[in-house]
C-alpha atoms as a PDB file:
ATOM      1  CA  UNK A   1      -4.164 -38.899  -8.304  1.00  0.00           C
ATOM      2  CA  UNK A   2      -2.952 -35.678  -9.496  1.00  0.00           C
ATOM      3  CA  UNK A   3       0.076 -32.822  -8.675  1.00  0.00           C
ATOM      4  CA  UNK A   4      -0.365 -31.953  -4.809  1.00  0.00           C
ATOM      5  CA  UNK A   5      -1.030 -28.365  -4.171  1.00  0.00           C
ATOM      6  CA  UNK A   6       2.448 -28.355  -2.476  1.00  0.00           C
ATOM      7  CA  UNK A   7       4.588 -29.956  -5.356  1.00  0.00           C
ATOM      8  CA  UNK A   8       2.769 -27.639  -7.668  1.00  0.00           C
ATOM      9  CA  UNK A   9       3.427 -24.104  -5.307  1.00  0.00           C
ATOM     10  CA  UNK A  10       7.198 -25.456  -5.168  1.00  0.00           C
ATOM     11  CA  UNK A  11       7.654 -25.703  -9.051  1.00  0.00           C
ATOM     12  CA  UNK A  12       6.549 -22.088  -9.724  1.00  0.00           C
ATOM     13  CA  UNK A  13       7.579 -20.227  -6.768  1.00  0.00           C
ATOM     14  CA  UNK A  14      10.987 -20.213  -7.675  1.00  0.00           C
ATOM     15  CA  UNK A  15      10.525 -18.585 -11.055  1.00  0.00           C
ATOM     16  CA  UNK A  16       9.860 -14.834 -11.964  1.00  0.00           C
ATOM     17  CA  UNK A  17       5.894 -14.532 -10.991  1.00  0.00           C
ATOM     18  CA  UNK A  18       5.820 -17.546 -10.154  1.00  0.00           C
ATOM     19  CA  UNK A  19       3.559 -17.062  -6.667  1.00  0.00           C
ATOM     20  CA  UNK A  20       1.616 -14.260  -8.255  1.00  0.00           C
ATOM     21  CA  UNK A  21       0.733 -16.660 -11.347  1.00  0.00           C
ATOM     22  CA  UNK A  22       0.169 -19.914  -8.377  1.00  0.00           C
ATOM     23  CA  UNK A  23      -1.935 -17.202  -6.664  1.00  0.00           C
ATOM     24  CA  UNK A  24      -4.324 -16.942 -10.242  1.00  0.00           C
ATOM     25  CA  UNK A  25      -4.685 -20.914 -10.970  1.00  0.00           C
ATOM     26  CA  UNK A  26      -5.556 -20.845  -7.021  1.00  0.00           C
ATOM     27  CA  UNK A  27      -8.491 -18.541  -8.308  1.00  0.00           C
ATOM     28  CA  UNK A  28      -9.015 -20.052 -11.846  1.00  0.00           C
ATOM     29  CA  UNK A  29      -9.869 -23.617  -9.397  1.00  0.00           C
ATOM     30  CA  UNK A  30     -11.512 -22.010  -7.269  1.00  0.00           C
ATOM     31  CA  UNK A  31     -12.848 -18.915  -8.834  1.00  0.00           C
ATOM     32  CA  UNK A  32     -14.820 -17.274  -5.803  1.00  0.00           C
ATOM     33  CA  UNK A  33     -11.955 -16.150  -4.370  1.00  0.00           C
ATOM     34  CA  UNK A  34     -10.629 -14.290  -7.006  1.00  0.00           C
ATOM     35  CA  UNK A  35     -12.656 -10.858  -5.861  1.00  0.00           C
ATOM     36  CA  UNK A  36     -10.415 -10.657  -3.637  1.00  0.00           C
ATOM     37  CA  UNK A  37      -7.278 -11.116  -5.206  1.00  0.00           C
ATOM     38  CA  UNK A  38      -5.278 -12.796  -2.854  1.00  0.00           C
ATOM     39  CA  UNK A  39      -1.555 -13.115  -3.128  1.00  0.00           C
ATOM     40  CA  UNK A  40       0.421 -16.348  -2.195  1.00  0.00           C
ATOM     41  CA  UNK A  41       3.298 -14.995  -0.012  1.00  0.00           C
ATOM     42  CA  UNK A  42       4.396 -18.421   1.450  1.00  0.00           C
ATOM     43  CA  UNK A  43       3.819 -21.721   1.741  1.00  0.00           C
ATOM     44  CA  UNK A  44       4.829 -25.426   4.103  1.00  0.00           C
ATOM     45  CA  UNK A  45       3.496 -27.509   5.753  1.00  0.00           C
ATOM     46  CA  UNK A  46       2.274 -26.520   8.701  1.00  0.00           C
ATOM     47  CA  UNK A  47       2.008 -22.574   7.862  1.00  0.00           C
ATOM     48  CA  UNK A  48       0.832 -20.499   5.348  1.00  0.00           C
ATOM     49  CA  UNK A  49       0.621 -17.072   4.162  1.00  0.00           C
ATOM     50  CA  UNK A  50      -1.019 -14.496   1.908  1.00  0.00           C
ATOM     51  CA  UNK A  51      -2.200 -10.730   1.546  1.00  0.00           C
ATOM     52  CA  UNK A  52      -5.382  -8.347  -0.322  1.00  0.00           C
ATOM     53  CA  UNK A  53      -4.176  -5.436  -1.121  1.00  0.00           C
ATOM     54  CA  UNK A  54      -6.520  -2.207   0.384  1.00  0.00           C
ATOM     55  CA  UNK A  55      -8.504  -1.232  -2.901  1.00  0.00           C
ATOM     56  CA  UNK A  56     -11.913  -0.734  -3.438  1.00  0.00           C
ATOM     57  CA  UNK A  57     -13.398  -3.591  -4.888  1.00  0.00           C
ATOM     58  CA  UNK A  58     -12.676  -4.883  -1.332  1.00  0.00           C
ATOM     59  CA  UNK A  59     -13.933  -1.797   0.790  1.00  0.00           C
ATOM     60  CA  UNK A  60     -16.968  -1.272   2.386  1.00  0.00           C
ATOM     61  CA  UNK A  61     -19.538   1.785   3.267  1.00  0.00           C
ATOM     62  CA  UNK A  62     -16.256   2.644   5.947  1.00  0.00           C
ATOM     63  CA  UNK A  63     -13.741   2.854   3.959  1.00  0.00           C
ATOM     64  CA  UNK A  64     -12.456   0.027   5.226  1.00  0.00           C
ATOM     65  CA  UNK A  65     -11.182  -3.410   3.907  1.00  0.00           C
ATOM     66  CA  UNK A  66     -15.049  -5.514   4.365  1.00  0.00           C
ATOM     67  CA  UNK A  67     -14.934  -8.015   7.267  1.00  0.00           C
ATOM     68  CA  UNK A  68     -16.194 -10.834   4.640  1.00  0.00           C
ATOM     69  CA  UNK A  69     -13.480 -10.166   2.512  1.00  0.00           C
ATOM     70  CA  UNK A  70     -11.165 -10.969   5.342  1.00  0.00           C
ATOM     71  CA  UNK A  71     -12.780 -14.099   5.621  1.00  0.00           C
ATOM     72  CA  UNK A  72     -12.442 -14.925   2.732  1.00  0.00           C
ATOM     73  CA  UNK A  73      -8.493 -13.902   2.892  1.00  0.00           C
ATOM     74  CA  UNK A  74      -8.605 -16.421   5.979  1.00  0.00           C
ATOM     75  CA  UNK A  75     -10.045 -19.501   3.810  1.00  0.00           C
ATOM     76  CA  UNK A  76      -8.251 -19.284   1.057  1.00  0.00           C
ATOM     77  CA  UNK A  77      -5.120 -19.132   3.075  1.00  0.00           C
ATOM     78  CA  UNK A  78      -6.279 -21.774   5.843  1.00  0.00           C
ATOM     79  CA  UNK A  79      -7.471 -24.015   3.053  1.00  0.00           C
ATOM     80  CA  UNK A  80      -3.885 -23.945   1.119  1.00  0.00           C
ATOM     81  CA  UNK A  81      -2.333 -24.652   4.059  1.00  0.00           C
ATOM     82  CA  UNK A  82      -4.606 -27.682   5.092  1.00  0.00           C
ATOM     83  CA  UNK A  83      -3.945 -28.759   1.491  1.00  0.00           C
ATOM     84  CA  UNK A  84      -0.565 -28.707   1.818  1.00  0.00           C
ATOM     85  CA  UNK A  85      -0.491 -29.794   5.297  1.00  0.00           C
ATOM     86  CA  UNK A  86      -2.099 -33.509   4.786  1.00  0.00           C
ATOM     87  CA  UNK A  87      -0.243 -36.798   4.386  1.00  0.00           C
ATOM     88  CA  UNK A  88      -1.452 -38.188   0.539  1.00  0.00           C
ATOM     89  CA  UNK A  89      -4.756 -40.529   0.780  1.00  0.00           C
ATOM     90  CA  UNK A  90      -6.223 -37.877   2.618  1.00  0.00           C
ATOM     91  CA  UNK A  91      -8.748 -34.999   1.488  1.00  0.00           C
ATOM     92  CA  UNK A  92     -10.249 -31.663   3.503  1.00  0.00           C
ATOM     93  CA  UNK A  93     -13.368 -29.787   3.405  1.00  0.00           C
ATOM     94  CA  UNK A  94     -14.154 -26.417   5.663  1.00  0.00           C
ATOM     95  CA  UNK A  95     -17.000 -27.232   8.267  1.00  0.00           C
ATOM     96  CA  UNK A  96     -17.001 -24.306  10.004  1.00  0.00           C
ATOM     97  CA  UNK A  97     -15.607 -20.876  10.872  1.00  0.00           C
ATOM     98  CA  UNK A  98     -15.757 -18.627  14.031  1.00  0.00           C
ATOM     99  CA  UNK A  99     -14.687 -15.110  13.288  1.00  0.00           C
ATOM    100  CA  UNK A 100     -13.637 -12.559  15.989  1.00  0.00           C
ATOM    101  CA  UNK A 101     -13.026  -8.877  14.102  1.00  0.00           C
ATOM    102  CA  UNK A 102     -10.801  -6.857  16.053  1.00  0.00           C
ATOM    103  CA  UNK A 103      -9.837  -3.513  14.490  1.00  0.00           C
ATOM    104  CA  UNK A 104     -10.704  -1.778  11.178  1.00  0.00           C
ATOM    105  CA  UNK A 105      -8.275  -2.799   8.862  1.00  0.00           C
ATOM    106  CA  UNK A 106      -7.247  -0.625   6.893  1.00  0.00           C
ATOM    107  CA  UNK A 107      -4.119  -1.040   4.164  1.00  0.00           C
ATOM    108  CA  UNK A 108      -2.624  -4.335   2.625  1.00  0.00           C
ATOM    109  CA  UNK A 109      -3.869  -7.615   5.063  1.00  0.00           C
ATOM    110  CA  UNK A 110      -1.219 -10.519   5.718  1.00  0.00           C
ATOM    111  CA  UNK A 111      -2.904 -13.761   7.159  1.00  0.00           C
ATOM    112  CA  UNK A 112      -1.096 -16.389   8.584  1.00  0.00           C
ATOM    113  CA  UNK A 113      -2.812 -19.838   8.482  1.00  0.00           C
ATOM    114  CA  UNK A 114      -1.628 -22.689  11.023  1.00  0.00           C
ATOM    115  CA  UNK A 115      -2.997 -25.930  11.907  1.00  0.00           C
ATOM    116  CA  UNK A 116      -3.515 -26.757  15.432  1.00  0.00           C
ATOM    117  CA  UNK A 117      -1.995 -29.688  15.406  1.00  0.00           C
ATOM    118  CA  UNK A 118      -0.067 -31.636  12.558  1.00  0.00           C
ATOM    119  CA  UNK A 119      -2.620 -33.597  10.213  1.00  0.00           C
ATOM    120  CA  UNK A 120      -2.568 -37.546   9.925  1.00  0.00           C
ATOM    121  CA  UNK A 121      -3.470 -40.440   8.047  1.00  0.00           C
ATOM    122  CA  UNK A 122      -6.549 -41.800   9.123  1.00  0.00           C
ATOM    123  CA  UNK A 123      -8.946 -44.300   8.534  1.00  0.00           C
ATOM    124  CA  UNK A 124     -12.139 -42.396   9.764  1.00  0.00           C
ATOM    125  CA  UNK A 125     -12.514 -38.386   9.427  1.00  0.00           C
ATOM    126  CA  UNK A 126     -11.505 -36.174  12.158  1.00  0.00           C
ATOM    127  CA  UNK A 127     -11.833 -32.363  12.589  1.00  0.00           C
ATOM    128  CA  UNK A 128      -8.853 -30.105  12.455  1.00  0.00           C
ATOM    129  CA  UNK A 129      -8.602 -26.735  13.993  1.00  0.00           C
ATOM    130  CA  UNK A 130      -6.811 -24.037  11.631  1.00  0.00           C
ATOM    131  CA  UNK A 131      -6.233 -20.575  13.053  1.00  0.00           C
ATOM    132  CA  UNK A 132      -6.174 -18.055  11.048  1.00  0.00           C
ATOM    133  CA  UNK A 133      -4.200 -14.244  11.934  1.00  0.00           C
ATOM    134  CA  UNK A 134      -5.021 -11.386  10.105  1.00  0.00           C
ATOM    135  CA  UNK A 135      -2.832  -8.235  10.541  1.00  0.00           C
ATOM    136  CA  UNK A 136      -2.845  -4.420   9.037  1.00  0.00           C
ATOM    137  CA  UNK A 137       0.553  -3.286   7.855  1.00  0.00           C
ATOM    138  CA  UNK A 138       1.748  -1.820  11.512  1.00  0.00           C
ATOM    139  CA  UNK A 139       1.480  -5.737  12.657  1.00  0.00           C
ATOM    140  CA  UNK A 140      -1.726  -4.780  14.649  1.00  0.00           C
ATOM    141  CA  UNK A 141      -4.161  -8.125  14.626  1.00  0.00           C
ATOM    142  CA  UNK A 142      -7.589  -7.168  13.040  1.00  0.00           C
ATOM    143  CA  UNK A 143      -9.438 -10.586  12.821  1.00  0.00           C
ATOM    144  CA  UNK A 144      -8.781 -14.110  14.464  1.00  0.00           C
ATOM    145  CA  UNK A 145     -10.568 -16.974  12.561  1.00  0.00           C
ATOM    146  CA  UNK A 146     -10.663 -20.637  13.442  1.00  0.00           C
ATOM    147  CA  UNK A 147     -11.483 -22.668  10.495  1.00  0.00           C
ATOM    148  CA  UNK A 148     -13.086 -26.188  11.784  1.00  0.00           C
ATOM    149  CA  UNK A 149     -11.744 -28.129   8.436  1.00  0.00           C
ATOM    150  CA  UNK A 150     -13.205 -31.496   8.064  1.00  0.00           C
ATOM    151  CA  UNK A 151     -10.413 -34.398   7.401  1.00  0.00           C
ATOM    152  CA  UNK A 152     -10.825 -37.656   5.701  1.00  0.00           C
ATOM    153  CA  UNK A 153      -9.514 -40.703   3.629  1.00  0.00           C
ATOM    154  CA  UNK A 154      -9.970 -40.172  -0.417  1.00  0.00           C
ATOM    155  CA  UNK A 155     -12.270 -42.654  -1.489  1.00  0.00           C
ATOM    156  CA  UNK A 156     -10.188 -45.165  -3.508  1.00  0.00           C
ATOM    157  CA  UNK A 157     -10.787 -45.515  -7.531  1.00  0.00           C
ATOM    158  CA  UNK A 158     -12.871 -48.363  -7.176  1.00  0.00           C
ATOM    159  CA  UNK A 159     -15.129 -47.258  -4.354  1.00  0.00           C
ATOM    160  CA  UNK A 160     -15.537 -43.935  -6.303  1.00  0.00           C
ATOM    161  CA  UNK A 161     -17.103 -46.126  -9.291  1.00  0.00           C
ATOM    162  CA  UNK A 162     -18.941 -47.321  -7.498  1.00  0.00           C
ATOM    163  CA  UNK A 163     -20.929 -44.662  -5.975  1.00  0.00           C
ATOM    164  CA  UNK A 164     -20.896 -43.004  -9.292  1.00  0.00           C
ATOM    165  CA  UNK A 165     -23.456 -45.289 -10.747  1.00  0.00           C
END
């Protein structure tokens, strides 16, 4: 098994750029989300945290930042922090996401990703509840999201041979 997504945010945050350059091999990974530009402002176990900045590539026929592009600000950040949330042997996949937008947002978005409850080993999947909070720079909340995230065992080395064939 590889670096964790934790171990790997904790050896370049401390270093000049070092979330801003996490933040890009996020994107590189997975590269969807790099329209958005997201930027890494913290992360733990158990809570995460990143912002878009209010530019165009991100606006829509309002002027304002476009509701999917919040979304997409609240998986990225709820799937970091599932990521970095799980006990090893254990793997995550979104199922799901329920979206209430509350406000225009307008200016640079913070979202603030915590699990409902702290994630466990098990031996059988389970579904964990993230919520996501999305706020405009005055701290006013412009979209809740909970993120249904689907939670299960890795499939060991030789079970994954075995399926591969």
């Amino acid at each position: 098994m590889g670096i964790s997504v934790l171990s790997l945010y904790r050896r370049f945050e401390p270093r000049p750029l070092g979330r801003w350059l996490f933040s890009r091999l996020v994107c590189w990974k997975a590269p969807y989300f790099a329209g958005i530009r997201p930027a890494l402002v913290s992360l733990e176990p158990g809570r995460g945290e990143a912002t878009i900045r209010h530019r165009r590539r991100v606006t829509n026929h309002l002027g304002t930042v476009h509701a999917i592009a919040l979304c997409n600000l609240a998986e990225f950040i709820g799937g970091l922090t599932t990521d970095a949330s799980l006990p090893a042997g254990m793997r995550w996949i979104p199922k799901g996401m329920q979206v209430d937008y509350l406000k225009k947002a307008r200016g640079t978005m913070r979202a603030v990703a915590t699990p409902d409850f702290p994630p466990h080993a098990a031996d059988a999947g389970y579904e964990l509840p993230v919520q996501v909070v999305v706020s405009d720079p005055q701290g006013d909340v412009v979209l809740r999201a909970r993120i249904s995230m689907w939670v299960s065992p890795r499939a060991a080395a030789g079970e994954r041979a075995a399926t591969a064939g």
